[in-house]
C-alpha atoms as a PDB file:
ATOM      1  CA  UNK A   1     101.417  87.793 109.971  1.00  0.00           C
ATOM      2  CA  UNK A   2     103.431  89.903 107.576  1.00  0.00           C
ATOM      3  CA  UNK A   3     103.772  93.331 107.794  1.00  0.00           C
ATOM      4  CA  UNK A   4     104.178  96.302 105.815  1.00  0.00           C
ATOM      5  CA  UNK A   5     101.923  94.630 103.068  1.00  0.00           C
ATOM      6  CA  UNK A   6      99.042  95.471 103.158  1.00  0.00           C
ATOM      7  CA  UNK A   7      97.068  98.065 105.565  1.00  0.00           C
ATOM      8  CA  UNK A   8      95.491  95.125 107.896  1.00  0.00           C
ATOM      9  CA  UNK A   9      92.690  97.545 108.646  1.00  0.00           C
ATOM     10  CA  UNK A  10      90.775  96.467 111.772  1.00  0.00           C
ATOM     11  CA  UNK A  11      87.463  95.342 111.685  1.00  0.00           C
ATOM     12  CA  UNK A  12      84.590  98.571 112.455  1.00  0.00           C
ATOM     13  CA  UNK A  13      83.603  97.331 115.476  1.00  0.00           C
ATOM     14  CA  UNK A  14      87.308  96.299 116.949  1.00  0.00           C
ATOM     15  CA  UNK A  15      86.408  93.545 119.262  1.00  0.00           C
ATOM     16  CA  UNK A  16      88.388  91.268 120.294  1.00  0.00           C
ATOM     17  CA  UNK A  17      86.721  88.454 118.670  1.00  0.00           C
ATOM     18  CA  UNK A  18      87.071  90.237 115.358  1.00  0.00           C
ATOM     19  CA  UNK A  19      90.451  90.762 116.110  1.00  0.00           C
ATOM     20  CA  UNK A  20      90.987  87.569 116.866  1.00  0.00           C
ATOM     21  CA  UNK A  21      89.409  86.598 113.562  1.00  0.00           C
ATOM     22  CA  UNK A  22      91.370  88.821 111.462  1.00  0.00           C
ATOM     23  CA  UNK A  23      94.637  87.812 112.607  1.00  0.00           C
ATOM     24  CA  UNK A  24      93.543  84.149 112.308  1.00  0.00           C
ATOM     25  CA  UNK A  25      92.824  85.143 107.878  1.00  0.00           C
ATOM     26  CA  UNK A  26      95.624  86.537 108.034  1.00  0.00           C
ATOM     27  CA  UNK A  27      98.105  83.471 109.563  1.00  0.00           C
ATOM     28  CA  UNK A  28      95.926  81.281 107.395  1.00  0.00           C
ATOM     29  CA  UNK A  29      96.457  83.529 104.083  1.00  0.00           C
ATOM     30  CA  UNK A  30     100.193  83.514 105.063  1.00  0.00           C
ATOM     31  CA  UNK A  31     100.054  79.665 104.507  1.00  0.00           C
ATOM     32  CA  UNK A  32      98.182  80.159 100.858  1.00  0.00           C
ATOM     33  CA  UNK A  33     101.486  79.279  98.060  1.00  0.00           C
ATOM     34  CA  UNK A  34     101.345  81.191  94.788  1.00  0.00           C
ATOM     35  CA  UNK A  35     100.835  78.435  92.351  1.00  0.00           C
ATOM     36  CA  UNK A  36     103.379  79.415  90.269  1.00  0.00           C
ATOM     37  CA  UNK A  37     105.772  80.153  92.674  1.00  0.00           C
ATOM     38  CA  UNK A  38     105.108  77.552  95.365  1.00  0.00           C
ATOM     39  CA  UNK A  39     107.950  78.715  97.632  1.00  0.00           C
ATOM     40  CA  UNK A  40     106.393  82.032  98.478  1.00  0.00           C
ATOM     41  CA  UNK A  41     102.782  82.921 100.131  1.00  0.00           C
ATOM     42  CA  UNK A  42     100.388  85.433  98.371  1.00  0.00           C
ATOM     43  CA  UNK A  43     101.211  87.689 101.019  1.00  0.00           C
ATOM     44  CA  UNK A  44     104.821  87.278 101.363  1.00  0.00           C
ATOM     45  CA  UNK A  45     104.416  88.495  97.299  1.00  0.00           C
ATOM     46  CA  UNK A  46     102.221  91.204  98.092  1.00  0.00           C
ATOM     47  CA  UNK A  47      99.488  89.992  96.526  1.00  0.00           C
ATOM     48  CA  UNK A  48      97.112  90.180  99.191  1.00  0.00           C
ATOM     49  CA  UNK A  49      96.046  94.112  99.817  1.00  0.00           C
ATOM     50  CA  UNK A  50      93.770  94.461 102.785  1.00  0.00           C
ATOM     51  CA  UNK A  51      91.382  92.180 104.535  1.00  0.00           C
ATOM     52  CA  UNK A  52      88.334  93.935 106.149  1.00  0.00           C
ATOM     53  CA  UNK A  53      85.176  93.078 107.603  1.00  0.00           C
ATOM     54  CA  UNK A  54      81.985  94.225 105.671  1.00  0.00           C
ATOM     55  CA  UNK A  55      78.546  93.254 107.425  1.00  0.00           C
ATOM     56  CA  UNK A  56      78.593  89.464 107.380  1.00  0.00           C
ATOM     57  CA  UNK A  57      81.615  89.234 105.116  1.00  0.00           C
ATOM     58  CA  UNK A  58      85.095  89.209 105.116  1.00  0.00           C
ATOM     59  CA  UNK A  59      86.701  91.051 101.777  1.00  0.00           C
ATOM     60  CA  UNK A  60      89.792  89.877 100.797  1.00  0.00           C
ATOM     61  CA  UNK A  61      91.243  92.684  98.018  1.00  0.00           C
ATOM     62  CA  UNK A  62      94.281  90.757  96.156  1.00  0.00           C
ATOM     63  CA  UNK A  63      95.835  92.430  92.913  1.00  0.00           C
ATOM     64  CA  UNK A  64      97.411  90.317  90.849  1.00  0.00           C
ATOM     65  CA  UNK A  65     101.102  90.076  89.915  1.00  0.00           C
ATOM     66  CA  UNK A  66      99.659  91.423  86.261  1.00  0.00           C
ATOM     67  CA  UNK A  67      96.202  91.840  84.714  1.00  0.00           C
ATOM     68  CA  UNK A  68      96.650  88.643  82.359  1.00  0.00           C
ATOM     69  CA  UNK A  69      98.201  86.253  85.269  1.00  0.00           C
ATOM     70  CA  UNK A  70      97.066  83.436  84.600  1.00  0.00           C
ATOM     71  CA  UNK A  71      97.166  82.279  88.334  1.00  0.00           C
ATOM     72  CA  UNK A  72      94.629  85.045  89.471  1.00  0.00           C
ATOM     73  CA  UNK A  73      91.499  82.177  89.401  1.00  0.00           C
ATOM     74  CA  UNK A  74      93.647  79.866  91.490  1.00  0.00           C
ATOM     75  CA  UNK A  75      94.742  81.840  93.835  1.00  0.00           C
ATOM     76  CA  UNK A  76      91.145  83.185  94.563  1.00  0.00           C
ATOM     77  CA  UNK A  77      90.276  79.413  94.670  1.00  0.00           C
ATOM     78  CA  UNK A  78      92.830  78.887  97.249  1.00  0.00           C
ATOM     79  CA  UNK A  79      91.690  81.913  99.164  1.00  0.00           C
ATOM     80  CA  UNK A  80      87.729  80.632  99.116  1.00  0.00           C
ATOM     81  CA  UNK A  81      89.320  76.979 100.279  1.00  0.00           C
ATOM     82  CA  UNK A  82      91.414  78.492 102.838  1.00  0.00           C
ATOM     83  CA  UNK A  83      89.419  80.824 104.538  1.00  0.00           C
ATOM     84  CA  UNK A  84      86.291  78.722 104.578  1.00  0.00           C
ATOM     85  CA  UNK A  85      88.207  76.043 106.141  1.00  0.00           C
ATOM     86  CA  UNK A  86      88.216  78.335 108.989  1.00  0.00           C
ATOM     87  CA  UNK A  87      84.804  78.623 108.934  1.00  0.00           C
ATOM     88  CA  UNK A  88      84.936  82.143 107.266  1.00  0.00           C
ATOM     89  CA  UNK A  89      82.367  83.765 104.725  1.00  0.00           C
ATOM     90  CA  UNK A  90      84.795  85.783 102.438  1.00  0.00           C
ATOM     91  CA  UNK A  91      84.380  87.881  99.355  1.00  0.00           C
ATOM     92  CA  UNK A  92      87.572  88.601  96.896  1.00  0.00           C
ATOM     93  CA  UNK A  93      87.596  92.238  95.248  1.00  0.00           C
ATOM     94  CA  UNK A  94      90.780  92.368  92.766  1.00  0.00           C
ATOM     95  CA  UNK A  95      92.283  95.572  91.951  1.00  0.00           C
ATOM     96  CA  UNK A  96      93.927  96.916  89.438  1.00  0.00           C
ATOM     97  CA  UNK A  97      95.026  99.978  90.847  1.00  0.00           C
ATOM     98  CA  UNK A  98      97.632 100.737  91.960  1.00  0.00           C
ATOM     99  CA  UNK A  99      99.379  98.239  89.571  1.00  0.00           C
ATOM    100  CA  UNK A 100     101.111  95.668  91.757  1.00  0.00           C
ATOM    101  CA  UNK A 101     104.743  95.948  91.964  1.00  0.00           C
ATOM    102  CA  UNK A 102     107.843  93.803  92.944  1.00  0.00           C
ATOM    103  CA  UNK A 103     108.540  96.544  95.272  1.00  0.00           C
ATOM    104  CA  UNK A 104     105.499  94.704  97.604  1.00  0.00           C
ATOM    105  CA  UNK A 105     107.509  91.196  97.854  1.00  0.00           C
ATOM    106  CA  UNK A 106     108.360  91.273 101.361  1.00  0.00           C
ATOM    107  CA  UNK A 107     111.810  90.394 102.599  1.00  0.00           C
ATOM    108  CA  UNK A 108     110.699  86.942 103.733  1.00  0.00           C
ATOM    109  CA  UNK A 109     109.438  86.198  99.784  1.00  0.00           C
ATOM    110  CA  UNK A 110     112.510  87.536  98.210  1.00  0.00           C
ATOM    111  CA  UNK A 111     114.728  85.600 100.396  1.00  0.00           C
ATOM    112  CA  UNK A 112     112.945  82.008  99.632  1.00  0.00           C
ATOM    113  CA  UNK A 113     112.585  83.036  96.180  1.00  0.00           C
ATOM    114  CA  UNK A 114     116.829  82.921  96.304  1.00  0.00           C
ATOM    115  CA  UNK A 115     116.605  79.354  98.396  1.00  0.00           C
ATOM    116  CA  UNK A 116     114.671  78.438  95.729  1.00  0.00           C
ATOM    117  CA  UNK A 117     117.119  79.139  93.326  1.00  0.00           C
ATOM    118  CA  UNK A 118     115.493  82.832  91.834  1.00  0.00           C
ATOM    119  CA  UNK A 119     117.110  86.047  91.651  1.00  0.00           C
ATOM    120  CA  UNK A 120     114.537  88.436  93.248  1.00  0.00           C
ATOM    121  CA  UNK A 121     113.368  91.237  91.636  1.00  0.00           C
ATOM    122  CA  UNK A 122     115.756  94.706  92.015  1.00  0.00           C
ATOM    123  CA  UNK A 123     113.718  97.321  93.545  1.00  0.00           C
ATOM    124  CA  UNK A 124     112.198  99.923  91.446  1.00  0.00           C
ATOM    125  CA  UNK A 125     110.719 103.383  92.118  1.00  0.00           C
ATOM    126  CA  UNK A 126     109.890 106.093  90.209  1.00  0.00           C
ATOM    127  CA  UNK A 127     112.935 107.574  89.593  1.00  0.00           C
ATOM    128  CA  UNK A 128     114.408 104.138  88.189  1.00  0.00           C
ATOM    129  CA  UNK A 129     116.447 101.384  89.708  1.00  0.00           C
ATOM    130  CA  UNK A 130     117.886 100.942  93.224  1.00  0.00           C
ATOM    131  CA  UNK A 131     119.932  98.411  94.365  1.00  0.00           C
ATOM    132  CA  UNK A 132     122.708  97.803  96.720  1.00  0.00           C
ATOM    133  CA  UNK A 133     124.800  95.652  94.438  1.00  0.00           C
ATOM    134  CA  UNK A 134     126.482  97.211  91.731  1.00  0.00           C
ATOM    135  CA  UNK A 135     124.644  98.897  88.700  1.00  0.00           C
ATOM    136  CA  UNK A 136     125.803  97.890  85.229  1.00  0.00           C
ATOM    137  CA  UNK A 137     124.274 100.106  82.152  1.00  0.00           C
ATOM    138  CA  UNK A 138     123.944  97.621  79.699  1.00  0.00           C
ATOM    139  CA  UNK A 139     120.440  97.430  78.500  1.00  0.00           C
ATOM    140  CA  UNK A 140     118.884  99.948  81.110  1.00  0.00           C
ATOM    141  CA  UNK A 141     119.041  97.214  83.430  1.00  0.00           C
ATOM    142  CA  UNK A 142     121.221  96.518  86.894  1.00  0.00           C
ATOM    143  CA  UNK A 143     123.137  93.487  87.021  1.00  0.00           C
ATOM    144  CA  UNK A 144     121.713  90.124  88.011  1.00  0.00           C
ATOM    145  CA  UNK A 145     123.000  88.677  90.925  1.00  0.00           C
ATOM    146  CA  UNK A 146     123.344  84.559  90.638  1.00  0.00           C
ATOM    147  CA  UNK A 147     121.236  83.119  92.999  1.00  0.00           C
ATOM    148  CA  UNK A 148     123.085  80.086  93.352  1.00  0.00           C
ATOM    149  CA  UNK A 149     126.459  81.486  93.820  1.00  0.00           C
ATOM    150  CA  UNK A 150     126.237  85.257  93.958  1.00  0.00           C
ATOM    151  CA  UNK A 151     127.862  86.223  90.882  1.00  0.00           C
ATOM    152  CA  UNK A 152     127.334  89.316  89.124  1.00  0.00           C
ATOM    153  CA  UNK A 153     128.632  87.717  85.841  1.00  0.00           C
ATOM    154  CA  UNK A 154     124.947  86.493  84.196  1.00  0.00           C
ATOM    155  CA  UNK A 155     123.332  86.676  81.118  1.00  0.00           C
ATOM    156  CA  UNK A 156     120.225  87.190  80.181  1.00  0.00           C
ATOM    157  CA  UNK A 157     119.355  84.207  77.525  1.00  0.00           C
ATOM    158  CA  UNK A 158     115.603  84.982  77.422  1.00  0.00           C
ATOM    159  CA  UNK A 159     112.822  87.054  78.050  1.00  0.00           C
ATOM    160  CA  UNK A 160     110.540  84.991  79.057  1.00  0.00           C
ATOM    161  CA  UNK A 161     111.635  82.099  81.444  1.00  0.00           C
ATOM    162  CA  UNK A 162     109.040  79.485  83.171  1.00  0.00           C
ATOM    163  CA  UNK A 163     106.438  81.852  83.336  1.00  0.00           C
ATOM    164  CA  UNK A 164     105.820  85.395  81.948  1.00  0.00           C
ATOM    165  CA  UNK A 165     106.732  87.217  85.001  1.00  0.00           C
ATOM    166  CA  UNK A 166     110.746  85.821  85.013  1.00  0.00           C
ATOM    167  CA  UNK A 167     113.487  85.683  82.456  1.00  0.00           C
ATOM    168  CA  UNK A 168     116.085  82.832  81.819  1.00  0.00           C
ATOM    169  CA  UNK A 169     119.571  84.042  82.977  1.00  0.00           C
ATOM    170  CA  UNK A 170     122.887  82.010  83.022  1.00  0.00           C
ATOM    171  CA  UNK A 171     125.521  82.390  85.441  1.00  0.00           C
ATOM    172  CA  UNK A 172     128.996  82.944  83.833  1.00  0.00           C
ATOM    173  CA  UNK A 173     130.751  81.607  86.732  1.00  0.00           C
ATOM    174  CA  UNK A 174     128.620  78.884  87.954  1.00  0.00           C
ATOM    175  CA  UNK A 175     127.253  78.027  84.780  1.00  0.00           C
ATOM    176  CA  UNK A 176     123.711  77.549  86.191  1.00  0.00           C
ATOM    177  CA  UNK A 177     120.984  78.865  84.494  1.00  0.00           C
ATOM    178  CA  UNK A 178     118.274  79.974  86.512  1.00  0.00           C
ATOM    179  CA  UNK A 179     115.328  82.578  86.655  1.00  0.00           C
ATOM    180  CA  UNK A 180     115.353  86.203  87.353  1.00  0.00           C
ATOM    181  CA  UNK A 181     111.338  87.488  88.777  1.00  0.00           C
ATOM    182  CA  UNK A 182     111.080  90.275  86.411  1.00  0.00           C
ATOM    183  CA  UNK A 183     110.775  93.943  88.499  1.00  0.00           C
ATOM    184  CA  UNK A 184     108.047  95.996  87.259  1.00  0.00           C
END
């Protein structure tokens, strides 16, 4: 299970059955890959809110990486397949508030988003960018760290890359193009 995600609330009447139960959705949505990002679980991205027992039902809330994703039906598909192949009865709420963030990727999604050859999102907050690496100006934005080599020398060549959540960079050392997940 991943941690720090979502609140994992136990179910109302806390036995260990239940328990044993919740933990089990949770290890199996773990396993569920984003379909546009096959690398990284729903959870490990954040997606995944809170699971919590309601009467006879399980409700899985997921909020999407953005209203418009077009991955949002899939995912719940994957979810229904998933969980019933547990021998679960689940319902999915989405929702739309909060907003997701990048800030919920967990550790474990940003890392095998750079084995799979994508600069992770830089962490954002209120009060504007935070990073560890060095902080160039240029365009409001913090430099891009090459996933492939490390390189702070990238490009941005466009705004939209594979899918609407990245952007195409280059690397001006490595000369490999490759995605950046787009923080918001």
């Amino acid at each position: 299970m991943v941690t720090g995600i979502a609140t994992n609330r136990l179910p109302a009447r806390n036995d260990a059955a239940e328990s044993a139960i919740l933990a089990a959705i949770w290890r199996a949505l773990a396993d569920v890959a984003d379909p546009e990002l096959p690398t990284v679980s729903i959870v490990e991205l954040g997606i995944v809110r809170d699971v919590a027992r309601v009467g006879d039902e399980w409700i899985v809330t997921v909020t999407p990486t953005y209203s418009g994703c077009p991955a949002t039906r899939i995912i719940e598909s994957d979810i229904r397949t998933t969980l019933a192949a547990i021998g679960e009865n689940v319902r999915i709420v989405t929702a739309l508030a909060p907003a997701w963030t990048t800030d919920w990727i967990a550790p474990e999604g940003r890392q095998k988003l750079r084995d799979a050859g994508i600069a992770p999102p830089h962490p954002v907050t209120r009060e504007g960018w935070l990073d560890s690496q060095p902080i160039t100006f240029a365009r409001s934005r913090p430099a891009v760290r090459c996933p492939n080599c490390g390189s702070l020398k990238t490009a941005e060549l466009a705004r939209f890359g594979s899918t609407p959540c990245k952007a195409q960079y280059r690397c001006g050392e490595c000369l490999e193009p490759f995605d950046l997940f787009k923080a918001h």
